[in-house]
Protein backbone atom coordinates (compact mmCIF):
# COMPACT_ATOMS: atom_id res chain seq x y z
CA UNK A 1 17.76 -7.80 -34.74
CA UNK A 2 18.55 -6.39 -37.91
CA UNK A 3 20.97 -9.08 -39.59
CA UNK A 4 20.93 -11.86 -37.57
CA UNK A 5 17.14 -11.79 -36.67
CA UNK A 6 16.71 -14.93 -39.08
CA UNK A 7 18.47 -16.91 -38.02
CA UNK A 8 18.04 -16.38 -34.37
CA UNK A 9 14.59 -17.33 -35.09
CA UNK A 10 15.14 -20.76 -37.14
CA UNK A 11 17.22 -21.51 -33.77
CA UNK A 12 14.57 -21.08 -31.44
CA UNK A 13 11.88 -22.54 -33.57
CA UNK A 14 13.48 -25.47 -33.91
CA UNK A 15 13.81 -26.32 -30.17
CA UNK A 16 16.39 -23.46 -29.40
CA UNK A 17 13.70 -22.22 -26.89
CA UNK A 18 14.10 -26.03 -24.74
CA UNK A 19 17.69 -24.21 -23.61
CA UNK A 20 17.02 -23.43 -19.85
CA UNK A 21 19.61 -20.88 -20.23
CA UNK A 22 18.38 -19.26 -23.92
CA UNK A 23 18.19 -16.21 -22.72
CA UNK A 24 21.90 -16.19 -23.16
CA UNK A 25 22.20 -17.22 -26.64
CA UNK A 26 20.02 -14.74 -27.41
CA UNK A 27 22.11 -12.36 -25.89
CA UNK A 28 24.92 -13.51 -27.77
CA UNK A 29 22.97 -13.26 -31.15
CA UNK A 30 21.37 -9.53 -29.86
CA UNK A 31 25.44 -8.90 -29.40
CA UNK A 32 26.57 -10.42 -32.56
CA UNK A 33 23.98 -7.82 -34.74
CA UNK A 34 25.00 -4.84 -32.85
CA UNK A 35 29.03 -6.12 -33.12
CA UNK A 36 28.46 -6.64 -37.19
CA UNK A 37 26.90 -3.01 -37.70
CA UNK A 38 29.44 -1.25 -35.98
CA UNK A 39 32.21 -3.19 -37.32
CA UNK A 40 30.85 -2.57 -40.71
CA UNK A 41 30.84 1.29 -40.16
CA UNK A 42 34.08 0.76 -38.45
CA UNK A 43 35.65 -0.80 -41.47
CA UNK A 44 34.77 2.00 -43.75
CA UNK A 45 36.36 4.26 -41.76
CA UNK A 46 39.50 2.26 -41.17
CA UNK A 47 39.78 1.61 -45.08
CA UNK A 48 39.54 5.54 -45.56
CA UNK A 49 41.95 6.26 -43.47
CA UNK A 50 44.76 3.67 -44.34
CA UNK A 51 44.18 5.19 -47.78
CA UNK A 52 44.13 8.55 -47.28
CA UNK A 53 45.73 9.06 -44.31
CA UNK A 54 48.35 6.70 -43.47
CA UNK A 55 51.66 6.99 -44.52
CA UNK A 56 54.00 4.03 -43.58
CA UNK A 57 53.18 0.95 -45.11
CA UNK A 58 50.65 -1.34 -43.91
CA UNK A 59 51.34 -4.85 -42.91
CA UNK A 60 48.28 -7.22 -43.97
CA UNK A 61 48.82 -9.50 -40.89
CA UNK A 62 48.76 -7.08 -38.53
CA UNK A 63 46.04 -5.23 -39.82
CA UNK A 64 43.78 -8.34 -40.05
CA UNK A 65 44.77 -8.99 -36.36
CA UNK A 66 43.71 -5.63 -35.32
CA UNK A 67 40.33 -5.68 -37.22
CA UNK A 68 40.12 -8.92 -35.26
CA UNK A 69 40.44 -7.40 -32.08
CA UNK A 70 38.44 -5.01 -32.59
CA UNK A 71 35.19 -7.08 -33.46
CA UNK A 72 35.72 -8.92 -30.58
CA UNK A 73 35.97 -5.97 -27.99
CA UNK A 74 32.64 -4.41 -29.88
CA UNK A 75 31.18 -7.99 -28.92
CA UNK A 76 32.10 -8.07 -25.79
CA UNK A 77 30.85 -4.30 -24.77
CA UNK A 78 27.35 -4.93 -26.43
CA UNK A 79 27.70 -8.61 -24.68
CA UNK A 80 28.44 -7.57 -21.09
CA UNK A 81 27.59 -3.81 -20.81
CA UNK A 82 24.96 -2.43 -23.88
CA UNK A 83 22.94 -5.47 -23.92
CA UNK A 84 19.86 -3.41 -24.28
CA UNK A 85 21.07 -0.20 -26.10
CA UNK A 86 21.63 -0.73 -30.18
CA UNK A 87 22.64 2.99 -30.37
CA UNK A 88 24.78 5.44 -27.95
CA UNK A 89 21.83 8.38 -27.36
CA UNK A 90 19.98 5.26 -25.86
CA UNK A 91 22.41 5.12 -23.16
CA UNK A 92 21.16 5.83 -19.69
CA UNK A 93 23.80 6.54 -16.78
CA UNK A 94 22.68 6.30 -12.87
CA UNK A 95 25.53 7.36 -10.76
CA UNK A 96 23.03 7.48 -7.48
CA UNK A 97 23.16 3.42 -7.49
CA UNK A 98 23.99 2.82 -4.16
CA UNK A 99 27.77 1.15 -3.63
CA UNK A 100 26.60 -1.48 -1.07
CA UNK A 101 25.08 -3.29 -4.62
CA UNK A 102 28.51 -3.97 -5.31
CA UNK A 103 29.52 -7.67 -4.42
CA UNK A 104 33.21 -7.01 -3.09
CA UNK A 105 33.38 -10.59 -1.41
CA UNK A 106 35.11 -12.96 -3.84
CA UNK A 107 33.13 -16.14 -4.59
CA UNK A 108 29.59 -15.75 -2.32
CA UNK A 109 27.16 -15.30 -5.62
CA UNK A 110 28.73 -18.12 -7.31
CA UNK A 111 28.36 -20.44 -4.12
CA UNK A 112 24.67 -19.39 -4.07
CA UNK A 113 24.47 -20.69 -7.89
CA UNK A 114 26.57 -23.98 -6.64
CA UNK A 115 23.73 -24.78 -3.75
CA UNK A 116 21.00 -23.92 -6.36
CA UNK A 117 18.31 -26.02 -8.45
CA UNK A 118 20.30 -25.89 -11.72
CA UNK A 119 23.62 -25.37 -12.14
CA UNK A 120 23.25 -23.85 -16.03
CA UNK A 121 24.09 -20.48 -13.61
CA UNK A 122 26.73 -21.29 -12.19
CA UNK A 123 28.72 -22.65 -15.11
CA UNK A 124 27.78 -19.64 -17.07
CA UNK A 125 29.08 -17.55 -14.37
CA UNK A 126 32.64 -19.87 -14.53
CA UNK A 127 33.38 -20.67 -17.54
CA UNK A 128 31.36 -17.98 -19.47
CA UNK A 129 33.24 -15.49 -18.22
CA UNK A 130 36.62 -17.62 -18.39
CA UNK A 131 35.81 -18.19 -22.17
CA UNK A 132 34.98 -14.58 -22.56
CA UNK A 133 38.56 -13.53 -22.11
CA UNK A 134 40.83 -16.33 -23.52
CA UNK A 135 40.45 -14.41 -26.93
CA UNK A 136 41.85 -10.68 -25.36
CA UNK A 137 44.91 -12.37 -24.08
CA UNK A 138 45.58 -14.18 -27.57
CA UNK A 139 44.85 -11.13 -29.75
CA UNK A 140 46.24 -8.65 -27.15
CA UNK A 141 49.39 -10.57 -27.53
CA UNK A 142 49.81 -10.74 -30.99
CA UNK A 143 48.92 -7.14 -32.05
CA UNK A 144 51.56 -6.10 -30.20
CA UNK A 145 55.01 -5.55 -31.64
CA UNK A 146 57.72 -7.87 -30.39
CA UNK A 147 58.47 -6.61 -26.47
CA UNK A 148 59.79 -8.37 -23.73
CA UNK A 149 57.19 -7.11 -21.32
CA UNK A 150 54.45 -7.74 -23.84
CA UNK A 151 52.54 -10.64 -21.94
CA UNK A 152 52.96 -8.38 -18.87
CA UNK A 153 51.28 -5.39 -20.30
CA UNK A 154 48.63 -7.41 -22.10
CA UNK A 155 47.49 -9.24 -18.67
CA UNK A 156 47.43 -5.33 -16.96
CA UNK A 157 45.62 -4.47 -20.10
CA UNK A 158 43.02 -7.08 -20.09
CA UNK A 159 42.47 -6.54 -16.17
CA UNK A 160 41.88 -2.93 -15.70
CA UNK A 161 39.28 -3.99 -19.27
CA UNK A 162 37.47 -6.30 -16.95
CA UNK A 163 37.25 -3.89 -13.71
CA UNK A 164 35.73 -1.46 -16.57
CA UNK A 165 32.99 -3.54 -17.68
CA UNK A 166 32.17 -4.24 -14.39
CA UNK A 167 32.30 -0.49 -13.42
CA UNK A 168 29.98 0.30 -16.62
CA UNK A 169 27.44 -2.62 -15.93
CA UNK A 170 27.08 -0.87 -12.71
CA UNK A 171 26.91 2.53 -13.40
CA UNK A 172 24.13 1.65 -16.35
CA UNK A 173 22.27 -0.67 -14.75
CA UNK A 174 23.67 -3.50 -17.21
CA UNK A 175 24.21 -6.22 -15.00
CA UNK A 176 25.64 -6.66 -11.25
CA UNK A 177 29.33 -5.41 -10.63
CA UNK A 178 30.67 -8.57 -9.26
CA UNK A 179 34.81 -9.38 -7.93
CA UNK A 180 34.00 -12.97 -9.41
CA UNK A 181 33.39 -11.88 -12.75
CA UNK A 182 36.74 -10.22 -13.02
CA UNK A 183 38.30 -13.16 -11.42
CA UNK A 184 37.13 -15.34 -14.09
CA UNK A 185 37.85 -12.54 -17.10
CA UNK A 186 40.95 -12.90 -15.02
CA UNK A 187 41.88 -16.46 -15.34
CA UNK A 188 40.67 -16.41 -18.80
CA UNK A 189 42.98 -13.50 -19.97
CA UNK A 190 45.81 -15.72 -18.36
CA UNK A 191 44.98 -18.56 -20.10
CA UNK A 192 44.75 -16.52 -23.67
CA UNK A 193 48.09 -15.35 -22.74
CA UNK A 194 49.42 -18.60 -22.29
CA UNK A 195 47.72 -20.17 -24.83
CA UNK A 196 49.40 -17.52 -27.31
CA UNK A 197 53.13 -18.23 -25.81
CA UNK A 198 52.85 -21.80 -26.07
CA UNK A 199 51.57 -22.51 -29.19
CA UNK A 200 51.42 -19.51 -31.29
CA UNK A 201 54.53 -17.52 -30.19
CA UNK A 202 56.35 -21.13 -30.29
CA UNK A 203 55.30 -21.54 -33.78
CA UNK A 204 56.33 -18.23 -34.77
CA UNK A 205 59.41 -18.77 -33.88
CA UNK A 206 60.20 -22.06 -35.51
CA UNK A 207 58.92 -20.13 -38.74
CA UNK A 208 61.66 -18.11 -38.43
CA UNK A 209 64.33 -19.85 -37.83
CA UNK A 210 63.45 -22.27 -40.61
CA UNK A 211 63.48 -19.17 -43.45
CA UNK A 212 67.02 -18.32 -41.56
């Protein structure tokens, strides 16, 4: 870890390392590192371009938003697919992994996790990958210009995102393509999408009318 690598360590010398499940936080720091380099490059880029290049005018809040979103799906490819690569030439495809490793049967590894000796598994498996997606549906939501079909879109959007990851864990060895997974990204896209109608879309709107 280049940036975060201090305080990764403070964690787990200070009785991070008692975790039974750890390994996942340092996953998530290993992520975070990877997600702050490349959004640092990213940014330059991005500023380069809006001066240079773009013409319209820029809105701030929309801008911020997208920058948003775009941390967060860097974080969640080095979190679910590159957990091991920092940089693309270390990339390694197989595409001779047989299909049959494929769990197409909704809900049979996360019963096995349910009849096992901890259940830090199994609610990593739930709501890890519930959690995981909550933020796509809100920021899908709101970088999107006003549309009536917008929280239809975004929920198409954030599925066929989740059947990708899956595809891309399999294809580079990253993890096991599982139908539960993108259940879960599932229900947690839904309930980013529903958290964004009900309480920020709601408040939007009550801005406006008060300024009218």
């Amino acid at each position: 870890m280049y940036l975060v690598g201090g305080l990764y360590h403070f964690l787990y010398q200070h009785g991070g390392y008692r975790f039974i499940n750890f390994g996942i936080i340092r996953l998530g720091f290993l992520a975070l590192d990877k997600t702050i380099i490349y959004f640092i490059i990213y940014l330059i880029f991005r500023i380069l371009f809006n001066l240079f290049m773009r013409k319209k005018r820029i809105s701030f809040k929309r801008e911020v938003l997208f920058d948003f979103f775009i941390f967060y799906l860097v974080f969640v490819l080095f979190f679910t697919i590159f957990r091991k690569q920092y940089w693309p030439w270390q990339i390694q495809f197989d595409f001779r992994r047989p299909i049959n490793e494929v769990n197409w049967v909704p809900f049979v590894e996360t019963l096995k996790m349910k009849n096992g000796i901890t259940k830090t598994a199994l609610i990593y498996n739930c709501l890890g990958n519930i959690i995981l997606f909550v933020p796509c549906g809100i920021l899908l939501c709101a970088i999107k210009k006003k549309n009536y079909a917008r929280k239809i879109i975004t929920f198409f959007e954030g599925f066929i995102f989740s059947i990708l990851i899956e595809t891309a864990q399999f294809v580079i060895h990253s993890g096991q393509a599982d139908i539960d997974d993108v259940i879960f990204n599932t229900i947690g896209l839904i309930c980013g999408i529903g958290i964004y109608h009900f309480i920020f879309e709601k408040k939007i709107r009550k801005h406006h009318r008060k300024r009218s």
